[in-house]
Protein backbone atom coordinates (compact mmCIF):
# COMPACT_ATOMS: atom_id res chain seq x y z
CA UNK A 1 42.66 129.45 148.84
CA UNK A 2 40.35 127.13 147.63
CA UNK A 3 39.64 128.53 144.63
CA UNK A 4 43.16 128.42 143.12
CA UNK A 5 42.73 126.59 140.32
CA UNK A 6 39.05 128.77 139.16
CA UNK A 7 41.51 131.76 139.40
CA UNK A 8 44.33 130.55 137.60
CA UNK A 9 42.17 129.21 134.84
CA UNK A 10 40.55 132.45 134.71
CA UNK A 11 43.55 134.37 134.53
CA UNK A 12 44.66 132.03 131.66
CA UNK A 13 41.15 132.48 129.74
CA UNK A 14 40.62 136.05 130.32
CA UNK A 15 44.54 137.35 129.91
CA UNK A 16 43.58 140.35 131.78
CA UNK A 17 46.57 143.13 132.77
CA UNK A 18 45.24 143.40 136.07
CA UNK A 19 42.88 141.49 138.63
CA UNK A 20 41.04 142.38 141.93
CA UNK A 21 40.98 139.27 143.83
CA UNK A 22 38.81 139.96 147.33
CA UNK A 23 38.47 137.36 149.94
CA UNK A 24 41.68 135.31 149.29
CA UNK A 25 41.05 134.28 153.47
CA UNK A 26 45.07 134.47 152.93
CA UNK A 27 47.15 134.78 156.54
CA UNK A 28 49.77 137.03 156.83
CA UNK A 29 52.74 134.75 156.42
CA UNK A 30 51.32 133.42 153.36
CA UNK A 31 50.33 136.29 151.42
CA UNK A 32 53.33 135.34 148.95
CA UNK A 33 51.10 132.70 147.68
CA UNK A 34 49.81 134.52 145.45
CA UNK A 35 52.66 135.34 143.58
CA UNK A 36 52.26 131.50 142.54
CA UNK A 37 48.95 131.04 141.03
CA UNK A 38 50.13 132.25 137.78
CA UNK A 39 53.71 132.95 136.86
CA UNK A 40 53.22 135.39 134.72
CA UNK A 41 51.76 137.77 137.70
CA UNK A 42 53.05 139.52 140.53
CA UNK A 43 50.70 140.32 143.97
CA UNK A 44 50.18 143.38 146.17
CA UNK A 45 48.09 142.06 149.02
CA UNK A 46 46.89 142.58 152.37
CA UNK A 47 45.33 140.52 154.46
CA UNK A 48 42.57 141.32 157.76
CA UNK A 49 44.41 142.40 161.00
CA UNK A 50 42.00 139.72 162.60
CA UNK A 51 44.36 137.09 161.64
CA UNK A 52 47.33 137.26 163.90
CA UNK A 53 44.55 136.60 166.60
CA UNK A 54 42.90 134.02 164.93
CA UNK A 55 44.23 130.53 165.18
CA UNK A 56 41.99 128.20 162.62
CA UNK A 57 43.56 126.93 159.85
CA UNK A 58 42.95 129.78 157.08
CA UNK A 59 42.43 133.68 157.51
CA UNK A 60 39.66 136.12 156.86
CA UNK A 61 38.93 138.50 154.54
CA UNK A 62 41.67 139.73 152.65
CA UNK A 63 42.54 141.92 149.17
CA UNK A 64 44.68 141.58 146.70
CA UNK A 65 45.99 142.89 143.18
CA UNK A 66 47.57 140.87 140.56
CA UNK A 67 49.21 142.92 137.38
CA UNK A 68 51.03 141.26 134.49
CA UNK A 69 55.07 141.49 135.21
CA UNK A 70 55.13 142.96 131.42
CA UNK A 71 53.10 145.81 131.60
CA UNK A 72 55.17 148.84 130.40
CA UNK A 73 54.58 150.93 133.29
CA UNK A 74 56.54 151.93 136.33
CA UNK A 75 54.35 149.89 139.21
CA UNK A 76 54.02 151.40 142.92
CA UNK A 77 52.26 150.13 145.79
CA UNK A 78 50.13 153.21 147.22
CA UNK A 79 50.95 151.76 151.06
CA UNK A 80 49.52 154.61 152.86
CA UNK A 81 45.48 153.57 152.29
CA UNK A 82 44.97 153.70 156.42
CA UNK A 83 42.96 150.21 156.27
CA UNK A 84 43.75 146.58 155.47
CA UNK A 85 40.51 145.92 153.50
CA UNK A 86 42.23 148.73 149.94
CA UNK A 87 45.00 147.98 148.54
CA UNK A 88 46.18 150.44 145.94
CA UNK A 89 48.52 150.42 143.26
CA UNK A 90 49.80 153.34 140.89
CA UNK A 91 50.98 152.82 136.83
CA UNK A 92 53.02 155.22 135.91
CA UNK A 93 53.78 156.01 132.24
CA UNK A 94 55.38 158.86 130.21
CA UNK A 95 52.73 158.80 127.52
CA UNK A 96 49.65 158.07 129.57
CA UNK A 97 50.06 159.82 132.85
CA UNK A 98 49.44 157.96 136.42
CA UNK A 99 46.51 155.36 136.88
CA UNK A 100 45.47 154.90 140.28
CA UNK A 101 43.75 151.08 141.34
CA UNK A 102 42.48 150.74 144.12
CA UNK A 103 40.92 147.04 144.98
CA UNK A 104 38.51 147.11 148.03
CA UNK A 105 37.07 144.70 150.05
CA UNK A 106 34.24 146.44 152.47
CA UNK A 107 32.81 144.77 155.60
CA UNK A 108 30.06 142.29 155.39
CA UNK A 109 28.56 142.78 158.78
CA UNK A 110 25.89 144.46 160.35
CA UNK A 111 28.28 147.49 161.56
CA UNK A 112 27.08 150.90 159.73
CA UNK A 113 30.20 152.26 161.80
CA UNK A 114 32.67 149.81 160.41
CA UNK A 115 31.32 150.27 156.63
CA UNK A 116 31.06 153.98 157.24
CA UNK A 117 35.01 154.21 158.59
CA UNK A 118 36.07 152.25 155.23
CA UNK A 119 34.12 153.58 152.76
CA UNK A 120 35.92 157.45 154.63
CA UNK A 121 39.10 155.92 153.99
CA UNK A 122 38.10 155.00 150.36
CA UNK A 123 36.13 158.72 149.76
CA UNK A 124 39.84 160.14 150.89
CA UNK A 125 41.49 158.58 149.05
CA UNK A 126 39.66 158.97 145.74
CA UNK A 127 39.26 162.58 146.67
CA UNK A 128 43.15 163.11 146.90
CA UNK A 129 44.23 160.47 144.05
CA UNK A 130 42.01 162.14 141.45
CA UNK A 131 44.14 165.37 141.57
CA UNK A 132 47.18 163.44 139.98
CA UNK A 133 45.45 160.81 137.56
CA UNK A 134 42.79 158.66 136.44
CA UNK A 135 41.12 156.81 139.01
CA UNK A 136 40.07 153.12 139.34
CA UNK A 137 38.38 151.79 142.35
CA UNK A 138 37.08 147.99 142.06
CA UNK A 139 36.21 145.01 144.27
CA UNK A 140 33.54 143.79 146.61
CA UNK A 141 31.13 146.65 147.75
CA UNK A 142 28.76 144.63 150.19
CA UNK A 143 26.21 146.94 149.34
CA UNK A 144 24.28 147.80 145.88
CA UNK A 145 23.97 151.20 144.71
CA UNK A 146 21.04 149.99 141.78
CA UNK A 147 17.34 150.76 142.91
CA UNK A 148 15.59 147.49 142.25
CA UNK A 149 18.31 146.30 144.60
CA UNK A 150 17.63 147.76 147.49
CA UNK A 151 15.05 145.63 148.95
CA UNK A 152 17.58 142.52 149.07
CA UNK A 153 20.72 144.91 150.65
CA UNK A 154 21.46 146.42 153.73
CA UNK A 155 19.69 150.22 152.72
CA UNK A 156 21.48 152.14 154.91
CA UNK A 157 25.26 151.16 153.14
CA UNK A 158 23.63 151.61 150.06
CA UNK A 159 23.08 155.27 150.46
CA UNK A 160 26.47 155.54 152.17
CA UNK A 161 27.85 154.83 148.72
CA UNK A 162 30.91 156.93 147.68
CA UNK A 163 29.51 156.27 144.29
CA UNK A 164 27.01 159.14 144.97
CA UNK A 165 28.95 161.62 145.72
CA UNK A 166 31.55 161.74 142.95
CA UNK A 167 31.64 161.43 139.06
CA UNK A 168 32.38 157.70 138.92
CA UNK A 169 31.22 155.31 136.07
CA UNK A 170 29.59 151.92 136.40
CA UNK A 171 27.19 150.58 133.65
CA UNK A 172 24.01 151.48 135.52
CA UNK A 173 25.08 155.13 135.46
CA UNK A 174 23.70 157.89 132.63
CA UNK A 175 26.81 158.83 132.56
CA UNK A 176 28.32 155.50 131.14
CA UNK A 177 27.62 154.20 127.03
CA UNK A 178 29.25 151.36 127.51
CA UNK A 179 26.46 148.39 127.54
CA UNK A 180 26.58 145.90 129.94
CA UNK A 181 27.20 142.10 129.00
CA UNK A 182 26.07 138.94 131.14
CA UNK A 183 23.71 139.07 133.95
CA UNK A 184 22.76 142.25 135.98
CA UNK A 185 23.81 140.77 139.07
CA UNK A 186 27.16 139.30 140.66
CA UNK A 187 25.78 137.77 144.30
CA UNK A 188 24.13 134.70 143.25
CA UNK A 189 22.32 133.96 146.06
CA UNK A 190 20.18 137.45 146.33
CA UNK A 191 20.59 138.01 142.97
CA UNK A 192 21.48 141.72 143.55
CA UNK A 193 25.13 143.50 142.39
CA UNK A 194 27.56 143.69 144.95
CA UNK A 195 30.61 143.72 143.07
CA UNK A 196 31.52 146.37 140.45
CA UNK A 197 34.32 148.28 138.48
CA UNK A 198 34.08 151.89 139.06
CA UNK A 199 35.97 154.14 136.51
CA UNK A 200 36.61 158.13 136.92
CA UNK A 201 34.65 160.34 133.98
CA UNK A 202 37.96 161.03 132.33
CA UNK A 203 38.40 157.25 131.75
CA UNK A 204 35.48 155.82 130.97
CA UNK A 205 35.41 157.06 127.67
CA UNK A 206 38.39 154.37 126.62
CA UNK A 207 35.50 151.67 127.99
CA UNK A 208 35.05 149.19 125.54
CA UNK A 209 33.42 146.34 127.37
CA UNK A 210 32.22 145.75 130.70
CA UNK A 211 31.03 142.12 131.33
CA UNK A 212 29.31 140.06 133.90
CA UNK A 213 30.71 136.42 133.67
CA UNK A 214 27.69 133.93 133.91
CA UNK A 215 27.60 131.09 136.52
CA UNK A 216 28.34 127.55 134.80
CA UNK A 217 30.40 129.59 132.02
CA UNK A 218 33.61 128.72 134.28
CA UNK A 219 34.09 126.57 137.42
CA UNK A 220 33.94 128.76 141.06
CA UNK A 221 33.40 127.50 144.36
CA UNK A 222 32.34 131.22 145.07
CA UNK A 223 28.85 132.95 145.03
CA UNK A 224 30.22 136.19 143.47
CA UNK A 225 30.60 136.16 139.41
CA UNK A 226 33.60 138.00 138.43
CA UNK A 227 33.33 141.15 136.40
CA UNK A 228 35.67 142.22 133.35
CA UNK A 229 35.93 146.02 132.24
CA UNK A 230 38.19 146.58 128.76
CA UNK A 231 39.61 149.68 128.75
CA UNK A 232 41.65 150.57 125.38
CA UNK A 233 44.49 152.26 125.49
CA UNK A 234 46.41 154.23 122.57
CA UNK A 235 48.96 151.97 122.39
CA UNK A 236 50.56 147.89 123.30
CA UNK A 237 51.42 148.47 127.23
CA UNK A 238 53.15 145.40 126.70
CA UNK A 239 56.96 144.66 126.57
CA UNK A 240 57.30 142.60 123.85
CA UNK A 241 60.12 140.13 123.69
CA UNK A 242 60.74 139.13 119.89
CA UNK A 243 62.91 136.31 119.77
CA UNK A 244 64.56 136.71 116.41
CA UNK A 245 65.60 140.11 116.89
CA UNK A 246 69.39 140.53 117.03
CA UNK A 247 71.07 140.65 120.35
CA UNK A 248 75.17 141.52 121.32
CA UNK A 249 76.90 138.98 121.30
CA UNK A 250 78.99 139.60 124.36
CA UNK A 251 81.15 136.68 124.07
CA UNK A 252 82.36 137.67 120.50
CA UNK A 253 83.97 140.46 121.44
CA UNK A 254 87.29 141.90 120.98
CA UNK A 255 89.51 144.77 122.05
CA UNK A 256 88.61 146.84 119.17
CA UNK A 257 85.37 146.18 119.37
CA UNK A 258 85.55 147.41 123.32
CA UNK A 259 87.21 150.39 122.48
CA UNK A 260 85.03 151.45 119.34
CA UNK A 261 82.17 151.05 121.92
CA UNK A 262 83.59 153.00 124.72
CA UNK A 263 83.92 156.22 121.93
CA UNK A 264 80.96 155.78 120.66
CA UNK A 265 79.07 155.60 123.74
CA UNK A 266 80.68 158.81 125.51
CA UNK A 267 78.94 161.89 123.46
CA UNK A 268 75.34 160.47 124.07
CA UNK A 269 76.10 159.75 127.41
CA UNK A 270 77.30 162.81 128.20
CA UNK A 271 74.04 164.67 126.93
CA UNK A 272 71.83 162.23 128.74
CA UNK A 273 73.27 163.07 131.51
CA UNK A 274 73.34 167.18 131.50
CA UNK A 275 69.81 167.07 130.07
CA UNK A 276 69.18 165.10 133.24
CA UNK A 277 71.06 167.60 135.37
CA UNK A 278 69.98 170.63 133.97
CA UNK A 279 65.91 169.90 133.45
CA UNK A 280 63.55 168.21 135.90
CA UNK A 281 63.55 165.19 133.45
CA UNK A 282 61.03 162.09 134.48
CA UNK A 283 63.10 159.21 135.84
CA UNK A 284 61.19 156.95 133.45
CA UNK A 285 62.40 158.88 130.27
CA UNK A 286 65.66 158.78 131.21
CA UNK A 287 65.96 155.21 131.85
CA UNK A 288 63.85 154.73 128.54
CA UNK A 289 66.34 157.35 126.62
CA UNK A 290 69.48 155.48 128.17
CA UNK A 291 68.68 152.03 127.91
CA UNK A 292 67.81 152.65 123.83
CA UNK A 293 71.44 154.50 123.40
CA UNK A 294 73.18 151.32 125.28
CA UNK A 295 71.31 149.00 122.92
CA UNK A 296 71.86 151.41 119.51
CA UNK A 297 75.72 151.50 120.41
CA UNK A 298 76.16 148.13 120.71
CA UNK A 299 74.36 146.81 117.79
CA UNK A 300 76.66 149.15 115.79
CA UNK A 301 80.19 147.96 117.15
CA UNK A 302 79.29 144.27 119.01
CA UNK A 303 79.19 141.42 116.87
CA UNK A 304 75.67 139.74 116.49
CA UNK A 305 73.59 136.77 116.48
CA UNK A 306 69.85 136.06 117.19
CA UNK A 307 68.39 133.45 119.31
CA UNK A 308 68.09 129.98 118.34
CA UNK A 309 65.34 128.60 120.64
CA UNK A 310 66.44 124.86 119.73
CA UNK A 311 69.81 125.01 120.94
CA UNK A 312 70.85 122.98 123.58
CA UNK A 313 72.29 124.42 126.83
CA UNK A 314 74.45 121.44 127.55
CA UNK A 315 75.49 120.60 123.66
CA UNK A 316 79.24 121.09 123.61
CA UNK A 317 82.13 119.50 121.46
CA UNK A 318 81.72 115.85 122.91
CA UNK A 319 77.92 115.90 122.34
CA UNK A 320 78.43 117.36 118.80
CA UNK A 321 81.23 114.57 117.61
CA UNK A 322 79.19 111.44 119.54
CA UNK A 323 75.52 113.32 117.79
CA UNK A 324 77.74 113.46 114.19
CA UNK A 325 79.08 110.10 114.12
CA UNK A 326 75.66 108.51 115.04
CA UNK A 327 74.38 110.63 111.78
CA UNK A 328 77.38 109.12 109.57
CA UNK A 329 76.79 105.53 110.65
CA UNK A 330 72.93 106.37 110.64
CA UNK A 331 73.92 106.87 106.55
CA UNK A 332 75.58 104.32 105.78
CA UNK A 333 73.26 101.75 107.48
CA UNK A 334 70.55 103.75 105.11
CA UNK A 335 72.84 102.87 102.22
CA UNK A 336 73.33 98.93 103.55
CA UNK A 337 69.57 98.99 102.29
CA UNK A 338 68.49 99.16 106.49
CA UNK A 339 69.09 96.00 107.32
CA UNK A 340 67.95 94.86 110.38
CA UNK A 341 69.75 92.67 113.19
CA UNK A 342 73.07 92.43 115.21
CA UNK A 343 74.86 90.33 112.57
CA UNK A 344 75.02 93.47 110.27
CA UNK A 345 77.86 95.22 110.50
CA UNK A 346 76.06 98.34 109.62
CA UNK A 347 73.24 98.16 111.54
CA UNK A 348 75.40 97.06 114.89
CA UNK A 349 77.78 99.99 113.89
CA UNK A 350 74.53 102.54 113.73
CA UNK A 351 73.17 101.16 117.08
CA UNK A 352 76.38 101.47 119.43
CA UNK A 353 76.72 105.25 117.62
CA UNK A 354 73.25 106.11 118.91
CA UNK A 355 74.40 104.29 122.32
CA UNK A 356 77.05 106.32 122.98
CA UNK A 357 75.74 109.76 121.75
CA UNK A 358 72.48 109.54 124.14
CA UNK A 359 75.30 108.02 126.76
CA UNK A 360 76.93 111.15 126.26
CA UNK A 361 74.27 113.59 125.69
CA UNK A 362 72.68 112.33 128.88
CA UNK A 363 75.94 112.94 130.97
CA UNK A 364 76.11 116.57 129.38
CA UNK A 365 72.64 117.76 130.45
CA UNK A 366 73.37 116.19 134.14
CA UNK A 367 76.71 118.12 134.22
CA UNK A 368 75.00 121.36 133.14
CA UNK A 369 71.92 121.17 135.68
CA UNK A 370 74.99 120.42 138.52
CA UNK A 371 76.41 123.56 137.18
CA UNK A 372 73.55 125.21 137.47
CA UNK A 373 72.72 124.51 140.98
CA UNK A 374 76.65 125.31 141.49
CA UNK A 375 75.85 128.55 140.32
CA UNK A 376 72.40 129.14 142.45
CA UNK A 377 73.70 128.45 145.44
CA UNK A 378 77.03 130.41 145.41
CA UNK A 379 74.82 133.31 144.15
CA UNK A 380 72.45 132.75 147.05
CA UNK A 381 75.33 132.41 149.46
CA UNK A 382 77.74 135.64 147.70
CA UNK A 383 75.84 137.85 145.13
CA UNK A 384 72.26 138.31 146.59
CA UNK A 385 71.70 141.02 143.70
CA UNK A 386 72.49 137.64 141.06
CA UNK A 387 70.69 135.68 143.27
C-alpha cells in the first residue's frame, strides 16, 4: 500500500471506531497487512479475484474494514456477501441491537453489467440485513447520485443507484439534517462525489457530523478525500481499562482464601446457569453476567493490589540490595559535602555502588527478556491457545 503512512496518521488524528479503506491493491497472501498499520485495529478484508491471475508486483482493487479491538460489541464477519468488492461486518450489543457495515468498493469500468451485478448483490443484501438492524453501507460508489454531478459521471450507474430505491441517508438527501462539512465533492480530479456514507432512516437521527476532509488538510497520495460520519451513541462503546483499579492478586493467595472463594462462588453460579438453561438468554449477557460475578467474588475473598505502572519486570532481590546500597553510599557522599574525584573515599565508594547496581540491573533485564522468549517459544511449540 502506498499510502500506509496517510492512513495510519489518519487513523491516529481522526480516532475513528471504524474505517472503510477501498482500494488497498492488497494480494491475497498479504491481506494480513493490514492488521499492522495501526495496532490498535483489527482488519476484515478481501481482496479482487483478479489477483491470483495477475503476476505484477501489487494487486487490484480490494476492500477492507478496520474496527477498534476495544469496541464493546460482539464483532462478526457477514462472509456470505456473494462478491469480493463488500465486505460486511455485524456489532452486536445487548443494549443497542445489531449494526450491520457493509464497506463497498464498485467497479470503475465501462461495464453497466458488472456495476449492475454488484450493486444486486449490495440491494440484497441491504434488503435482507435491514430486517434485523440498523444498516450502514459506505465506500467507493464510482458513480454520483447528486444532480449537478451527472454531467462529469457515467449517467447510466448513476440512476442504477441503490440509493434510490430505499430510505437511506446521505447529506444531499431531504431526508438528512445533518449539515455537511468540507467540500461537496470527494474525486478531486472531476470534482464530483463518488464516495459517501450511507446511513438507514432509523440511524441517521444519532448523526452528529458528517465531514468532507479537504485536500492539503492531511498528506494522500490518493485522488479521493476521505469522509467522516459521527454517529452518537447512548453510551462509551469502549472497554475501558483503568489502571488503578484493584485487581486479585492471584499470587497472594491461600487455602482459605481458595476455599472461601469456591463457596462463595457456587450459589451465583448455579443461577447463571439455570437462568441460562431454562430461558433463551443472549450469549452476550451471559458472558457479561458471569464474568462480573467471577470478578465480584474475588475482590471479596482474594487479597488485592493495584497496578504500579513503574515497576520493573526484571527488579528482584539482587537488583533491590545492589539499587539500595548505591542510594546509601549515594548519601553519604552527599554528606562528604560531594566531593569530587577518585581519591575520595566517598565519592569512589558511591561510584563502584552505581557500577555494580547498573552491572546488575543490566544482567536482570537480559535474564528476563531470555525468559521471555523461553516462554514464547515453548508456548508456540506446546500451548497454541497461550501462544
Amino acid at each position: 500500500m502506498s499510502s500506509t503512512l496517510c492512513l495510519a496518521n489518519l487513523l491516529e488524528t481522526t480516532n475513528c471506531d471504524i474505517a472503510i479503506i477501498s482500494e488497498h491493491k492488497l494480494k491475497p497472501n498479504l491481506l494480513s497487512y493490514m492488521n499492522s498499520i495501526d495496532m490498535r485495529y483489527k482488519s476484515i478484508s478481501k481482496t479482487d479475484k483478479l489477483n491470483d491471475l495477475c503476476n505484477c508486483t501489487h494487486g487490484k482493487g480490494g476492500i477492507s474494514i478496520l474496527y477498534k479491538a476495544s469496541l464493546q460489541f460482539s464483532i462478526e464477519e457477514i462472509t456470505e456477501t456473494n462478491s469480493d468488492r463488500i465486505v460486511g461486518i455485524e456489532l452486536k450489543n445487548k443494549r443497542f441491537g445489531s449494526i450491520f457495515i457493509f464497506g463497498v468498493y464498485l467497479p470503475a469500468d465501462g461495464s453497466i453489467d458488472n456495476y449492475r451485478q454488484e450493486l444486486n448483490a449490495l440491494d440484497d443484501l441491504y434488503t435482507y440485513y435491514i430486517n434485523y438492524g440498523k444498516v450502514v453501507v459506505a465506500g467507493d460508489f464510482n458513480a454520483s447520485c447528486i444532480n449537478k454531478n451527472l454531467q462529469f459521471t457515467n449517467t447510466t450507474k448513476s440512476k442504477e443507484l441503490f440509493v434510490h430505491r430505499h430510505y437511506i441517508c446521505h447529506p444531499f438527501t431531504d431526508t438528512c439534517k445533518t449539515l455537511l462539512k468540507g467540500p461537496k465533492f470527494t474525486f478531486t480530479l472531476k470534482n464530483t462525489m463518488l464516495d459517501y456514507i450511507l446511513i438507514d432512516e432509523t440511524l441517521v437521527r444519532q448523526l452528529r457530523r458528517y465531514e468532507i476532509l479537504e485536500e492539503g488538510t492531511f498528506s494522500s497520495t490518493s485522488d479521493h478525500l476521505p469522509v467522516i460520519a459521527c454517529v452518537e451513541l447512548d453510551e462509551n462503546p469502549h472497554i475501558d481499562l483503568n489502571n488503578f483499579s484493584k485487581l486479585p492478586a492471584w499470587h497472594k493467595i491461600n487455602e482459605h482464601s481458595i476455599k472461601e472463594y469456591q463457596d462463595k462462588l457456587c450459589a451465583p453460579l448455579d443461577i447463571l446457569i439455570q437462568e441460562a438453561q431454562n430461558n433463551d438468554i443472549d450469549i452476550n449477557l451471559f458472558y457479561h453476567n458471569l464474568v462480573n460475578t467471577l470478578i465480584n467474588t474475588a475482590k471479596e475473598t482474594i487479597p488485592c493490589n493495584m497496578y504500579n505502572p513503574h515497576t520493573k519486570p526484571y527488579w528482584n532481590a539482587d537488583v533491590k540490595k545492589a539499587h539500595t546500597k548505591e542510594r546509601s553510599m549515594r548519601r553519604v557522599w552527599m554528606q562528604d559535602g560531594r566531593p569530587r574525584g577518585m581519591q575520595h573515599e566517598s565519592y569512589f565508594n558511591y561510584k563502584r555502588a552505581k557500577r555494580d547496581f547498573r552491572n546488575i540491573q543490566k544482567l536482570a533485564n537480559e535474564r528476563y527478556i531470555d525468559e521471555t522468549y523461553d516462554d514464547i517459544n515453548n508456548a508456540a511449540e506446546c500451548d497454541i491457545r497461550l501462544f
